[in-house]
C-alpha atoms as a PDB file:
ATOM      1  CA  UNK A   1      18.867   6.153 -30.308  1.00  0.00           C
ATOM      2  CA  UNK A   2      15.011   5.347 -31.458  1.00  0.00           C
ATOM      3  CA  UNK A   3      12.774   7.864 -31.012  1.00  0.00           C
ATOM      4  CA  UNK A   4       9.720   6.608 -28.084  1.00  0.00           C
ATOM      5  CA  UNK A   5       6.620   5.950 -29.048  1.00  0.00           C
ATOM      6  CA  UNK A   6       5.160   8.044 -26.442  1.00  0.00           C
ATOM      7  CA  UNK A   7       6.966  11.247 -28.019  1.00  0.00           C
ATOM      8  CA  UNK A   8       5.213  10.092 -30.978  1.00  0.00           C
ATOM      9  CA  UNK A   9       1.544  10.029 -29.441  1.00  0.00           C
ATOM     10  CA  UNK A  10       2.918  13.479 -28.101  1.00  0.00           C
ATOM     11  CA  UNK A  11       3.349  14.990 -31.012  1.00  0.00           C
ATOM     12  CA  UNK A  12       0.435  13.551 -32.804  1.00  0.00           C
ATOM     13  CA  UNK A  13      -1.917  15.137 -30.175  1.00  0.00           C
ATOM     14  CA  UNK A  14       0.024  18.333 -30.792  1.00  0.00           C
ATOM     15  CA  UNK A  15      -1.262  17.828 -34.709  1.00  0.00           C
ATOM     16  CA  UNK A  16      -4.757  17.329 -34.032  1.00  0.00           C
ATOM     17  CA  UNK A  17      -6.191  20.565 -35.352  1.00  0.00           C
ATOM     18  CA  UNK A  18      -5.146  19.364 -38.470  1.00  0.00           C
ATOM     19  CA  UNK A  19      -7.240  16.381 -40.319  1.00  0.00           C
ATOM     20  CA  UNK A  20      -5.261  13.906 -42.978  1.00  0.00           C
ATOM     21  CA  UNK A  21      -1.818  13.253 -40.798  1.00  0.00           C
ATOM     22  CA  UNK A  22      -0.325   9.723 -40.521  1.00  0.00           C
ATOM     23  CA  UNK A  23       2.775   8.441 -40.071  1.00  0.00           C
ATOM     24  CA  UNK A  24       4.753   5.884 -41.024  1.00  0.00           C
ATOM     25  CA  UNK A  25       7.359   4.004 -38.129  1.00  0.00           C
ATOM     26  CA  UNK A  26      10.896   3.537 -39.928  1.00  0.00           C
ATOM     27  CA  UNK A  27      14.076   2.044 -38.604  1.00  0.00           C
ATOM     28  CA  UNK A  28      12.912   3.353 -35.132  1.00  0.00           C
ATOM     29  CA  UNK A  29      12.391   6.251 -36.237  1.00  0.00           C
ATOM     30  CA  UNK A  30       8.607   8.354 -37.397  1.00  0.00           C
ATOM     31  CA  UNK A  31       7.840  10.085 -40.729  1.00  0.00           C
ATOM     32  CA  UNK A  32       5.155  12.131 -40.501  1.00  0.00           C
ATOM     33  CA  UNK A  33       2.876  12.443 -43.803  1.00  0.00           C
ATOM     34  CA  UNK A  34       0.259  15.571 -44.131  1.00  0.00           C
ATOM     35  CA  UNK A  35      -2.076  15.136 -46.743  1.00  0.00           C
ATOM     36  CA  UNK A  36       0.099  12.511 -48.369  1.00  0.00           C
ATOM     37  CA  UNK A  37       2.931  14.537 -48.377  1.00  0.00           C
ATOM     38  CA  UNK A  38       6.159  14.185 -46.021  1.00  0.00           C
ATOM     39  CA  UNK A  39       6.697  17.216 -44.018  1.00  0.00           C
ATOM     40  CA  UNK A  40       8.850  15.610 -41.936  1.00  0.00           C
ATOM     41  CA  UNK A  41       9.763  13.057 -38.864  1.00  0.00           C
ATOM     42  CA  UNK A  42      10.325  12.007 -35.161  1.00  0.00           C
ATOM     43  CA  UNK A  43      13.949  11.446 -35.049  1.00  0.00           C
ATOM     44  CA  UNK A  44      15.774  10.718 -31.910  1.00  0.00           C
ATOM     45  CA  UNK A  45      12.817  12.546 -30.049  1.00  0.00           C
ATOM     46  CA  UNK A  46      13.619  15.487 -32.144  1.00  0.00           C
ATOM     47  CA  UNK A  47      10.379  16.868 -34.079  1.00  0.00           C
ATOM     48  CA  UNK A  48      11.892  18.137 -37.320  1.00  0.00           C
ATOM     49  CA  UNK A  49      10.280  19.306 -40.610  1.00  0.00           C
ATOM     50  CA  UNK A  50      12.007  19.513 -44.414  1.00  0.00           C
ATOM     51  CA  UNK A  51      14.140  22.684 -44.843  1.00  0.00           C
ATOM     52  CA  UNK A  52      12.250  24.162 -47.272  1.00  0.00           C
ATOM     53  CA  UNK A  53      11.237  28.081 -48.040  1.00  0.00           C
ATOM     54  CA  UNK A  54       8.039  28.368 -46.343  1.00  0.00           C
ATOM     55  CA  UNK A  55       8.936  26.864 -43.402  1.00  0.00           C
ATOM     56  CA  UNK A  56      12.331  28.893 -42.536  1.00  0.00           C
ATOM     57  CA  UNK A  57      10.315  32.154 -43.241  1.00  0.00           C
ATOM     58  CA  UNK A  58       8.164  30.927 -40.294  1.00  0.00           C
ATOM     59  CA  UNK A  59      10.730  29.909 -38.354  1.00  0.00           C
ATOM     60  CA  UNK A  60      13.684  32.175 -38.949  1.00  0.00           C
ATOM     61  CA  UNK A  61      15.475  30.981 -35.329  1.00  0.00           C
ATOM     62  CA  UNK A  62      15.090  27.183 -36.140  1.00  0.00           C
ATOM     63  CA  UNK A  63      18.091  25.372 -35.638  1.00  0.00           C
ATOM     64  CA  UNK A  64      19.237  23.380 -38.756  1.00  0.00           C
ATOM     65  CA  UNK A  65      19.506  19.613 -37.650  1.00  0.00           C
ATOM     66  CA  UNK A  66      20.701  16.317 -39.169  1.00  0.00           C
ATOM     67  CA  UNK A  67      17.631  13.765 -38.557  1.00  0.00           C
ATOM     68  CA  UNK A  68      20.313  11.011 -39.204  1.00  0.00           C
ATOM     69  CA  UNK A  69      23.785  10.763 -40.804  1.00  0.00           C
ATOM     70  CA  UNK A  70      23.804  11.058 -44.515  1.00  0.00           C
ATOM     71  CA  UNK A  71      20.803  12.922 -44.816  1.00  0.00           C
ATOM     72  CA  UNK A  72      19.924  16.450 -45.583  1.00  0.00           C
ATOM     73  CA  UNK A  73      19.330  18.925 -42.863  1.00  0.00           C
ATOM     74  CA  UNK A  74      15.988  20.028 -41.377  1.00  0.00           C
ATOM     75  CA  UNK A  75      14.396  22.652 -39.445  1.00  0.00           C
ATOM     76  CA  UNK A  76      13.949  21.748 -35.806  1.00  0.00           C
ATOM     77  CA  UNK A  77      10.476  22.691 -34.132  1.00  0.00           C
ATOM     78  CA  UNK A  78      10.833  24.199 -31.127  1.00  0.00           C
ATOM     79  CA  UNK A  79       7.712  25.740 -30.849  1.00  0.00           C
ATOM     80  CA  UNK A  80       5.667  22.336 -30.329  1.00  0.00           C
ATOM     81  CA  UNK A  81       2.951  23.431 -27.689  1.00  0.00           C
ATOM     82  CA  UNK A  82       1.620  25.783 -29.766  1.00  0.00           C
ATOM     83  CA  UNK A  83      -1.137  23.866 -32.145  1.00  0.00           C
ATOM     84  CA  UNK A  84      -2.471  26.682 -33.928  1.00  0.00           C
ATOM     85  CA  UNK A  85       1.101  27.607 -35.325  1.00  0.00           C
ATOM     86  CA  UNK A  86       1.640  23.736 -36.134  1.00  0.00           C
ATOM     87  CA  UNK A  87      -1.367  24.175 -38.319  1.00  0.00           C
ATOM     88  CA  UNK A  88      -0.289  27.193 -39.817  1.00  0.00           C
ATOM     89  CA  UNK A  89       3.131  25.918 -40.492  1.00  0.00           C
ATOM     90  CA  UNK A  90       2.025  22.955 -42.163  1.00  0.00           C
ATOM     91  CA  UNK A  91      -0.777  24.560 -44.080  1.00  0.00           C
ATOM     92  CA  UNK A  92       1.708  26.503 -45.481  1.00  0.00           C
ATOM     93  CA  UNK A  93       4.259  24.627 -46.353  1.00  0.00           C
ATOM     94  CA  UNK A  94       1.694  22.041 -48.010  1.00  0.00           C
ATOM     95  CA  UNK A  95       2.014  23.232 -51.678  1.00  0.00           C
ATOM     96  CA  UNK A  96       5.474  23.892 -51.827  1.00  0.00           C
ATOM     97  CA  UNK A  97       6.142  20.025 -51.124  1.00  0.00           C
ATOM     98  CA  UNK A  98       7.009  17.978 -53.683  1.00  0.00           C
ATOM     99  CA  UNK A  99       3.704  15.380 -54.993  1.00  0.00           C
ATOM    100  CA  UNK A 100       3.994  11.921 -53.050  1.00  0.00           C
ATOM    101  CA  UNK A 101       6.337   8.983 -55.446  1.00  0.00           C
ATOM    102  CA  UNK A 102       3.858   6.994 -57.201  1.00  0.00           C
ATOM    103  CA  UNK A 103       4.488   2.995 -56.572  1.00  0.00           C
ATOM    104  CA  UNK A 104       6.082   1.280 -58.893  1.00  0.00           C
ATOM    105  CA  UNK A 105       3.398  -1.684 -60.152  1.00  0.00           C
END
């Protein structure tokens, strides 16, 4: 199942306090970019972020998801309504994600 493009514009809104997000649409499904970096993705309607250290310390009841099979699993974000913690979260976990691939030329 592709994720809607409504819970995209949904969850966009939700990021607005925060300046520098895009996204990028792939096989039906969304990967969100902050700052250049991927934090994470729209998958199936399912707003999930990388399982990484910073954001399981802020979200120590997230439920560990597969975005798709084959892939690693990643955090679930329940707590979508509330902006200011989406800022927070991704604030955080901004410098403990890896630099963006540079393009090969």
């Amino acid at each position: 199942m592709a994720s809607s493009k409504e819970y995209l514009d949904y969850v966009l809104e939700q990021l607005s306090e925060l300046n520098d997000i895009t996204y990028r649409a792939m096989m039906g499904e969304y990967i969100i970019y902050y700052r250049n970096k991927v934090v994470g993705g729209i998958y199936d309607d399912r707003f999930l972020v990388k399982n990484i250290k910073v954001a399981a310390e802020m979200m120590p009841e997230a439920e560990l998801q597969l975005p798709y099979e084959g892939a690693k699993e990643m955090l679930l974000v329940d707590d979508i309504e509330n902006k200011g913690f989406l800022r927070e979260l991704f604030e955080a976990m901004y410098d403990e994600l890896p630099a963006p691939k540079r393009k090969k030329s």
